[in-house]
Protein backbone atom coordinates (compact mmCIF):
# COMPACT_ATOMS: atom_id res chain seq x y z
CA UNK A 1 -106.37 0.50 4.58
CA UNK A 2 -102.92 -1.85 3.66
CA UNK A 3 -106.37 -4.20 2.34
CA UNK A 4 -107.59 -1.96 -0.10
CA UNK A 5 -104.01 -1.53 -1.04
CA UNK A 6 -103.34 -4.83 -1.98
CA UNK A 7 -107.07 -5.18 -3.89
CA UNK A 8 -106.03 -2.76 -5.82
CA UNK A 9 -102.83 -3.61 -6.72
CA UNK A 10 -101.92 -3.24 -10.45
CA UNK A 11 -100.92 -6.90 -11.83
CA UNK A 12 -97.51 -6.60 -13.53
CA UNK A 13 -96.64 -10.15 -15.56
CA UNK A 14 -93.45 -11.15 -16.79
CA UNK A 15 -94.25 -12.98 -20.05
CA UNK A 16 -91.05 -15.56 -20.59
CA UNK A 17 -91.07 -17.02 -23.81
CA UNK A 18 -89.10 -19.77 -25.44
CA UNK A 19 -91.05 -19.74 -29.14
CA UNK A 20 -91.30 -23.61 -30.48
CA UNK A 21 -87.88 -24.57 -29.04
CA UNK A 22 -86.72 -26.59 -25.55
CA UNK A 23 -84.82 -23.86 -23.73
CA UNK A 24 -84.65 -25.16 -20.15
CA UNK A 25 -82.65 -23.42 -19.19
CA UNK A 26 -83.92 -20.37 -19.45
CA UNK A 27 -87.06 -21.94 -18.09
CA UNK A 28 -84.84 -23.16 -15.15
CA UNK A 29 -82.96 -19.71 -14.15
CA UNK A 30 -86.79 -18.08 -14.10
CA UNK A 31 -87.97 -21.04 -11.71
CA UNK A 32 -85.40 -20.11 -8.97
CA UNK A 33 -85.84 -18.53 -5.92
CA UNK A 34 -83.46 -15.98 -6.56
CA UNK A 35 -84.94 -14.65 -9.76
CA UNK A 36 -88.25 -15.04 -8.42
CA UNK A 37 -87.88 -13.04 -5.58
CA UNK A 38 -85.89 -10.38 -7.75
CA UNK A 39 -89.07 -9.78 -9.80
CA UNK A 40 -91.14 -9.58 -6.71
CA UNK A 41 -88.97 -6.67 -5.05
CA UNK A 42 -89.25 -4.98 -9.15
CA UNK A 43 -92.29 -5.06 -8.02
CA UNK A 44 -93.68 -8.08 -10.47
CA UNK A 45 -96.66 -10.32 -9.18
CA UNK A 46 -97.24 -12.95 -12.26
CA UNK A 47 -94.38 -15.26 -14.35
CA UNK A 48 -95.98 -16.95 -17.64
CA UNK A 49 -93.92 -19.60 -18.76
CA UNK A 50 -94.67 -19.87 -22.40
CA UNK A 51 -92.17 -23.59 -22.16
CA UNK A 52 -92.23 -24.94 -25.75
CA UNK A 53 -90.77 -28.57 -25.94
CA UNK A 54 -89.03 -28.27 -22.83
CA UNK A 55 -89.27 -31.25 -20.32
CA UNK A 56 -88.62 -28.81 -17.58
CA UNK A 57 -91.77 -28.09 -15.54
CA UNK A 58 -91.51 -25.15 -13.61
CA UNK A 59 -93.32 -25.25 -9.88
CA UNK A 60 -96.59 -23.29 -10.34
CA UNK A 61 -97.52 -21.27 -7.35
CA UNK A 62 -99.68 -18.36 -6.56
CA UNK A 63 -98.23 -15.23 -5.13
CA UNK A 64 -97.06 -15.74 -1.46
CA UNK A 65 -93.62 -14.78 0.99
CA UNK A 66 -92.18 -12.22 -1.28
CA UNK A 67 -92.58 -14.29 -4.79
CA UNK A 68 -94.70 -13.75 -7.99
CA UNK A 69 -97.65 -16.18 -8.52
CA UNK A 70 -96.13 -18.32 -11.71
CA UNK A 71 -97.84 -20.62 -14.04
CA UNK A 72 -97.08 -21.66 -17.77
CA UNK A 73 -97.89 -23.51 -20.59
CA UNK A 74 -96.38 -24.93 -23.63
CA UNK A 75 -97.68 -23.64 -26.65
CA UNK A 76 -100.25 -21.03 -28.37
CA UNK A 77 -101.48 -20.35 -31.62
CA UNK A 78 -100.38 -16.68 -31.03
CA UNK A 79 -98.48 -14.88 -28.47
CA UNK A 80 -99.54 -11.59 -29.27
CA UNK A 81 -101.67 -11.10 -26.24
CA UNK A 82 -99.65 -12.44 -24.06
CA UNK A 83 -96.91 -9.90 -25.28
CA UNK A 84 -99.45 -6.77 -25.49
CA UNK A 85 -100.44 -7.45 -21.70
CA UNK A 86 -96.98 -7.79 -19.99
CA UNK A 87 -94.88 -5.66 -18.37
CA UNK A 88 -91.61 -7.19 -18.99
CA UNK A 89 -90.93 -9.82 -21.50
CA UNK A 90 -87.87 -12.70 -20.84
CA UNK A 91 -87.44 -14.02 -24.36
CA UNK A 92 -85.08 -16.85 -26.28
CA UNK A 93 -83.01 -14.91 -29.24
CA UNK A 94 -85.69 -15.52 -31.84
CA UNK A 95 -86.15 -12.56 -34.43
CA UNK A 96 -89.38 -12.65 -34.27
CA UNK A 97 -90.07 -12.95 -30.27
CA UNK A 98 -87.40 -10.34 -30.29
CA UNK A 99 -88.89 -7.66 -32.77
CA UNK A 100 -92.07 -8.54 -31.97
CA UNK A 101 -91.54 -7.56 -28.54
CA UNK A 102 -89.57 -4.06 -29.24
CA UNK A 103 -92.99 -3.19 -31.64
CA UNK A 104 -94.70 -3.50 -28.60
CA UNK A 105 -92.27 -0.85 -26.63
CA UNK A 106 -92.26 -3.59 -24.09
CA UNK A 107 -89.25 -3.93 -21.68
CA UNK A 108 -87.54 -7.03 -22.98
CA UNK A 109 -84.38 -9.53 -21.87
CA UNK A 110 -83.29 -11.60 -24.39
CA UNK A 111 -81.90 -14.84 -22.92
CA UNK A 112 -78.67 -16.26 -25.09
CA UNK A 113 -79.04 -20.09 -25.66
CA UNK A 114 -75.73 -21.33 -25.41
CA UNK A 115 -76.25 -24.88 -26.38
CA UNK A 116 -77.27 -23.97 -30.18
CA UNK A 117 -74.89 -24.52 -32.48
CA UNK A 118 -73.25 -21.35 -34.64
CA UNK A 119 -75.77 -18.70 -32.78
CA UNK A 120 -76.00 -16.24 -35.17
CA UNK A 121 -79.21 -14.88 -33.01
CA UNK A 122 -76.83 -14.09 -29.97
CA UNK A 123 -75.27 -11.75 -32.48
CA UNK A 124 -78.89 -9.98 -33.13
CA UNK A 125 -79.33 -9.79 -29.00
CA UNK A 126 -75.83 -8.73 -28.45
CA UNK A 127 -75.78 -5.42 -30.99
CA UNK A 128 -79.43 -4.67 -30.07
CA UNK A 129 -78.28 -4.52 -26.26
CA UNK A 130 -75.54 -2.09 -27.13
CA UNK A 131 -78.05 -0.15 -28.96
CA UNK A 132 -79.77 0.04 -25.54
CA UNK A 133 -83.06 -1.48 -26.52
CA UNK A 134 -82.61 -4.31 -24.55
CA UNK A 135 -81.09 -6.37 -22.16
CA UNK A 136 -79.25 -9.26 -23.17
CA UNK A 137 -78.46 -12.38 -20.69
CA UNK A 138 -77.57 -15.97 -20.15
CA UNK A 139 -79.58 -18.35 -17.78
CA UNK A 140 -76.70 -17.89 -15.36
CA UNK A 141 -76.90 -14.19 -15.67
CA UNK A 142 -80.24 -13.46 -15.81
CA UNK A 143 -80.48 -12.73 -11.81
CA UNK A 144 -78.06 -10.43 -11.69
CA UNK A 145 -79.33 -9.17 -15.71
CA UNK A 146 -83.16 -8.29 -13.31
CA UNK A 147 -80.80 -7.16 -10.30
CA UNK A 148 -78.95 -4.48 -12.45
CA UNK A 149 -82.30 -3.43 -14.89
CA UNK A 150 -83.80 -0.13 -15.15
CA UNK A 151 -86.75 -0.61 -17.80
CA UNK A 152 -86.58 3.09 -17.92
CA UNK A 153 -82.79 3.33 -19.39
CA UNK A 154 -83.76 1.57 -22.57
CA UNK A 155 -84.28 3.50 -25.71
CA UNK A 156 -86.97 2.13 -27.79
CA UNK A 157 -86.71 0.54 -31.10
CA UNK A 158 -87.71 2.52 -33.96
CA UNK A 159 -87.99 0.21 -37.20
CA UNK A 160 -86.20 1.11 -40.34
CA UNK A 161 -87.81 2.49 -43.70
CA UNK A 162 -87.59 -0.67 -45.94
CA UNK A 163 -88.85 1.34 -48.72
CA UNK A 164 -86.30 3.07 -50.57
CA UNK A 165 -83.82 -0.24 -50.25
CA UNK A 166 -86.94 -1.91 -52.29
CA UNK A 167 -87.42 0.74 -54.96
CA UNK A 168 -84.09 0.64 -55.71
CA UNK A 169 -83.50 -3.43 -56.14
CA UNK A 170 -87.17 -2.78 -58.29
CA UNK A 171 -85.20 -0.23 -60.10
CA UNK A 172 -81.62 -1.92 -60.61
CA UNK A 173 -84.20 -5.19 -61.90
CA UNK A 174 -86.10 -2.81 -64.40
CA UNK A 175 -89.55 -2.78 -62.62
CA UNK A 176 -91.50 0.46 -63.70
CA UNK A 177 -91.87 2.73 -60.36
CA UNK A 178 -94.92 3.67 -58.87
């Protein structure tokens, strides 16, 4: 019976995404045995590596002795697939990766790159995290950042109402309103 058990087995992929940037070191702190086998015991079976320009190859593998099966690749014409079918989502900072993402009402880590220079994106991680809808992380966090996770806890994003900030720059410039 333990066979028909594992057949059926739901596949639950963690999407990791680095947008059109070299980030590896976030590419590195997902390729380690410790992080690995931390999304294994979540009970994770696939890591795609979306890598960018990275020069970091991570070790593909299929799933065996307690880690995820793992492959990647380094860029797409869209990522919106990729996003729609994960379960959890490891991102860079990017706005767009980011909001994208919280649409989606897909568990997300956002992964701080420390080696950009004035990183005003940590700041959009950072105050999105305290809102609770997300978990924000460094490559040398991001073990303990899986470790400590409960997908559950987070509250999810709703988007503002852009629309009456825009009728009333339309107004203050003296367009007619609808």
């Amino acid at each position: 019976m333990g066979d028909i058990d594992d057949i059926t087995k739901e596949k639950r992929v963690v999407f990791v995404t680095v947008g059109t940037t070299s980030f590896d070191a976030l590419v590195r702190a997902v390729d380690t045995p410790e992080v690995k086998n931390e999304l294994f015991k979540k009970g994770y079976t696939d890591i795609l590596i979306q890598m960018g320009r990275g020069s970091y190859i991570p070790t593909k593998a299929s799933a065996e002795n307690g880690f995820p099966a793992l492959d990647y690749f380094t860029f797409s014409s869209s990522i919106a697939d990729y996003l729609k079918s994960a379960s959890l989502v490891i991102s860079h900072a990017g706005s767009g990766s980011i909001f994208e993402t919280l649409r989606l009402g897909k568990p997300l880590i956002v992964v701080v790159n420390e080696d950009l220079m004035d990183n005003h994106q940590s700041e959009l991680a950072e105050e999105l995290a305290e809102r609770k809808h997300l978990y924000c992380a460094h490559p040398q966090t991001l073990y303990k950042t899986i470790s400590d996770m409960d997908p559950g806890s987070l509250v999810p994003y709703q988007p503002g109402d852009a629309k009456p900030v825009a009728e009333l720059i339309y107004r203050y410039l003296g367009f007619p309103e609808d």
